[in-house]
C-alpha atoms as a PDB file:
ATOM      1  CA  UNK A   1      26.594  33.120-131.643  1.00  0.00           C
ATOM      2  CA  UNK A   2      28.280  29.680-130.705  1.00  0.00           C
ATOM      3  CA  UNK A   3      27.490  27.587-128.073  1.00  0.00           C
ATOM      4  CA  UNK A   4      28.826  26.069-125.860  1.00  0.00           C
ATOM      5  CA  UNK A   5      31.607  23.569-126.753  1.00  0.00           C
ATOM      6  CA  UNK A   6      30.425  20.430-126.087  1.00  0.00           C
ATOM      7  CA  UNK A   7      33.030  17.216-124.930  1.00  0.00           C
ATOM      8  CA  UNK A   8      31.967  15.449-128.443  1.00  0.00           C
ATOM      9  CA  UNK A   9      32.751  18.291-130.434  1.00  0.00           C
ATOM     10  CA  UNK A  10      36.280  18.487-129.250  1.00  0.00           C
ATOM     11  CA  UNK A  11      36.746  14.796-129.661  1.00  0.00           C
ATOM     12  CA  UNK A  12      35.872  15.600-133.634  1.00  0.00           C
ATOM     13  CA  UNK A  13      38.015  18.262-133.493  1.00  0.00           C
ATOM     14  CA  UNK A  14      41.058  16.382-131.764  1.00  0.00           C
ATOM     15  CA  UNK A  15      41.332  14.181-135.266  1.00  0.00           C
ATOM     16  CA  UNK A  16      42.275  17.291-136.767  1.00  0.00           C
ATOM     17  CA  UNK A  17      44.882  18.235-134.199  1.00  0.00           C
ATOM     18  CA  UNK A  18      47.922  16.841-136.115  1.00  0.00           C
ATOM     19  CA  UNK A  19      46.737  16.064-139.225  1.00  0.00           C
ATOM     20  CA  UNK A  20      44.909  19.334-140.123  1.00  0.00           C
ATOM     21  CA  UNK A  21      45.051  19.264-143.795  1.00  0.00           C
ATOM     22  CA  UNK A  22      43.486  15.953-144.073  1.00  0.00           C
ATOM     23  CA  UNK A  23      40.139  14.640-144.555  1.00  0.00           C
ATOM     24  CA  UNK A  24      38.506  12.708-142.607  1.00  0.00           C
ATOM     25  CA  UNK A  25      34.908  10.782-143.485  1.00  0.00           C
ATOM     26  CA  UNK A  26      32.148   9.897-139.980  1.00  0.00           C
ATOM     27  CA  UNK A  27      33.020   6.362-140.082  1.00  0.00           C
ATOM     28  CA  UNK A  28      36.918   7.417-139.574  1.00  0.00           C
ATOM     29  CA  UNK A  29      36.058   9.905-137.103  1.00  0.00           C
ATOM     30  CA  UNK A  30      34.070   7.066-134.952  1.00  0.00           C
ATOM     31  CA  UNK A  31      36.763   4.680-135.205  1.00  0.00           C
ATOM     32  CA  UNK A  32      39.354   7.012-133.891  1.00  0.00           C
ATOM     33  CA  UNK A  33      37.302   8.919-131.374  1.00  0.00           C
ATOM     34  CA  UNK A  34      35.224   5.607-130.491  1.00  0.00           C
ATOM     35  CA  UNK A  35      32.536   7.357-130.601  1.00  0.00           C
ATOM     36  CA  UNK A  36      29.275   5.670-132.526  1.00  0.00           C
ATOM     37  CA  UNK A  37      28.668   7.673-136.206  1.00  0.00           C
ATOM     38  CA  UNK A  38      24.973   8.403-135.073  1.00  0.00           C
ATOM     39  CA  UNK A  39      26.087  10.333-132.062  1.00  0.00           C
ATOM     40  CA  UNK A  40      28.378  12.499-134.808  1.00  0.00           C
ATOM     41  CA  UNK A  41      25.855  13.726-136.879  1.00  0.00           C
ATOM     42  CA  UNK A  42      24.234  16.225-135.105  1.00  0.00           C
ATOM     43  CA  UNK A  43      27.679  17.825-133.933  1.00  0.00           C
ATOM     44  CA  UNK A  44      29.508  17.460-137.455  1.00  0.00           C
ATOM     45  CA  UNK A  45      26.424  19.080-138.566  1.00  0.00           C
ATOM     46  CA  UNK A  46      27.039  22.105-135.818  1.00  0.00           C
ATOM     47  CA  UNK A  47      30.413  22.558-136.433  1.00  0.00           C
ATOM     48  CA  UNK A  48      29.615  22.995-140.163  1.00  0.00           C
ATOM     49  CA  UNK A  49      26.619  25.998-139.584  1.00  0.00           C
ATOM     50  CA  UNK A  50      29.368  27.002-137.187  1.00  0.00           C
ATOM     51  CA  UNK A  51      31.889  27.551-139.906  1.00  0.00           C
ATOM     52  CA  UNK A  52      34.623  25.261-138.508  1.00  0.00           C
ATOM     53  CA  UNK A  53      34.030  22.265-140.577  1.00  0.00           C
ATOM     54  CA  UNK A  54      33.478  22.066-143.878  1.00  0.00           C
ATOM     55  CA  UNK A  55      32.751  18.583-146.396  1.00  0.00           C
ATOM     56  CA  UNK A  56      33.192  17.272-149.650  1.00  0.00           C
ATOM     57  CA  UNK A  57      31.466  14.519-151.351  1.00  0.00           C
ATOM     58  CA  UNK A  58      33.750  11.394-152.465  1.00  0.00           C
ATOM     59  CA  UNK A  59      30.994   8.969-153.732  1.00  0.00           C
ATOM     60  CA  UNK A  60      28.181   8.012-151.200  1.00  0.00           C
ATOM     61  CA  UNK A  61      30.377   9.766-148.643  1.00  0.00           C
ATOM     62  CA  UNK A  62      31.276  12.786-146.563  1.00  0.00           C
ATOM     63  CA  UNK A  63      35.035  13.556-146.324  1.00  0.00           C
ATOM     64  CA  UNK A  64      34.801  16.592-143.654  1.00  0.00           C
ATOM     65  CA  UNK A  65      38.041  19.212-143.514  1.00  0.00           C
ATOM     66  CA  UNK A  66      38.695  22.318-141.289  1.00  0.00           C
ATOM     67  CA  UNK A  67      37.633  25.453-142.510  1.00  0.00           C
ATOM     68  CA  UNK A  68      40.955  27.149-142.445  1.00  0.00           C
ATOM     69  CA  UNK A  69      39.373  30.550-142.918  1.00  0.00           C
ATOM     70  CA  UNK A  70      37.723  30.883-140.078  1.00  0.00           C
ATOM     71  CA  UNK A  71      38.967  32.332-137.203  1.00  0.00           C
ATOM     72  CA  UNK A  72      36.659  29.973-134.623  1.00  0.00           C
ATOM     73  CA  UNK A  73      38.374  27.185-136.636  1.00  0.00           C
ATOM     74  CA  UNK A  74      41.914  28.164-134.756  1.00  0.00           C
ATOM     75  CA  UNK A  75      39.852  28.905-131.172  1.00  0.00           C
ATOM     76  CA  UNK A  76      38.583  25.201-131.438  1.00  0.00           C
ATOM     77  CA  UNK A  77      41.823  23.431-131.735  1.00  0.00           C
ATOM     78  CA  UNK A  78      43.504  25.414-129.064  1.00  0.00           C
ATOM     79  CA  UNK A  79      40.526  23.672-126.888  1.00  0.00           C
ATOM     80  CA  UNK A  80      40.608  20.222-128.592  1.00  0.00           C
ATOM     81  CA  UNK A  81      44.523  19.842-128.047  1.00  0.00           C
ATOM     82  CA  UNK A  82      44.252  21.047-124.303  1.00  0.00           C
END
């Protein structure tokens, strides 16, 4: 079951709002959400057992991508735009 959407999550989540086929890696994601990249870790990491991100490894880093599949994936924009 999920839990409860948490402010930080939809901050992640709002980087993906217009640009949903790109990839974004944690330091990006703290720039543009101002939030620091320690804070991001535990909530990149729920979003992944969560199904609704996914990542690849470029090098030494994480490039993380919506998992278009998923059906939560489409719930959680709907939030992170409003």
């Amino acid at each position: 079951m999920v839990e409860i959407t948490t402010n930080i999550k939809l901050e992640i989540l709002s980087c993906f709002t217009d640009y949903t086929k790109k990839r974004f890696t944690l330091s990006e994601i703290s720039r543009i959400t101002g939030i620091s990249h320690t804070t991001l870790i535990p909530h990149t990491r729920d979003l992944q057992k969560n199904s609704i991100l996914k990542f690849e490894r470029r090098g030494r880093n994480k490039e993380f991508y919506l998992d278009r599949e998923s059906s939560l994936t489409r719930d959680y924009l709907v939030m992170a735009e409003t």
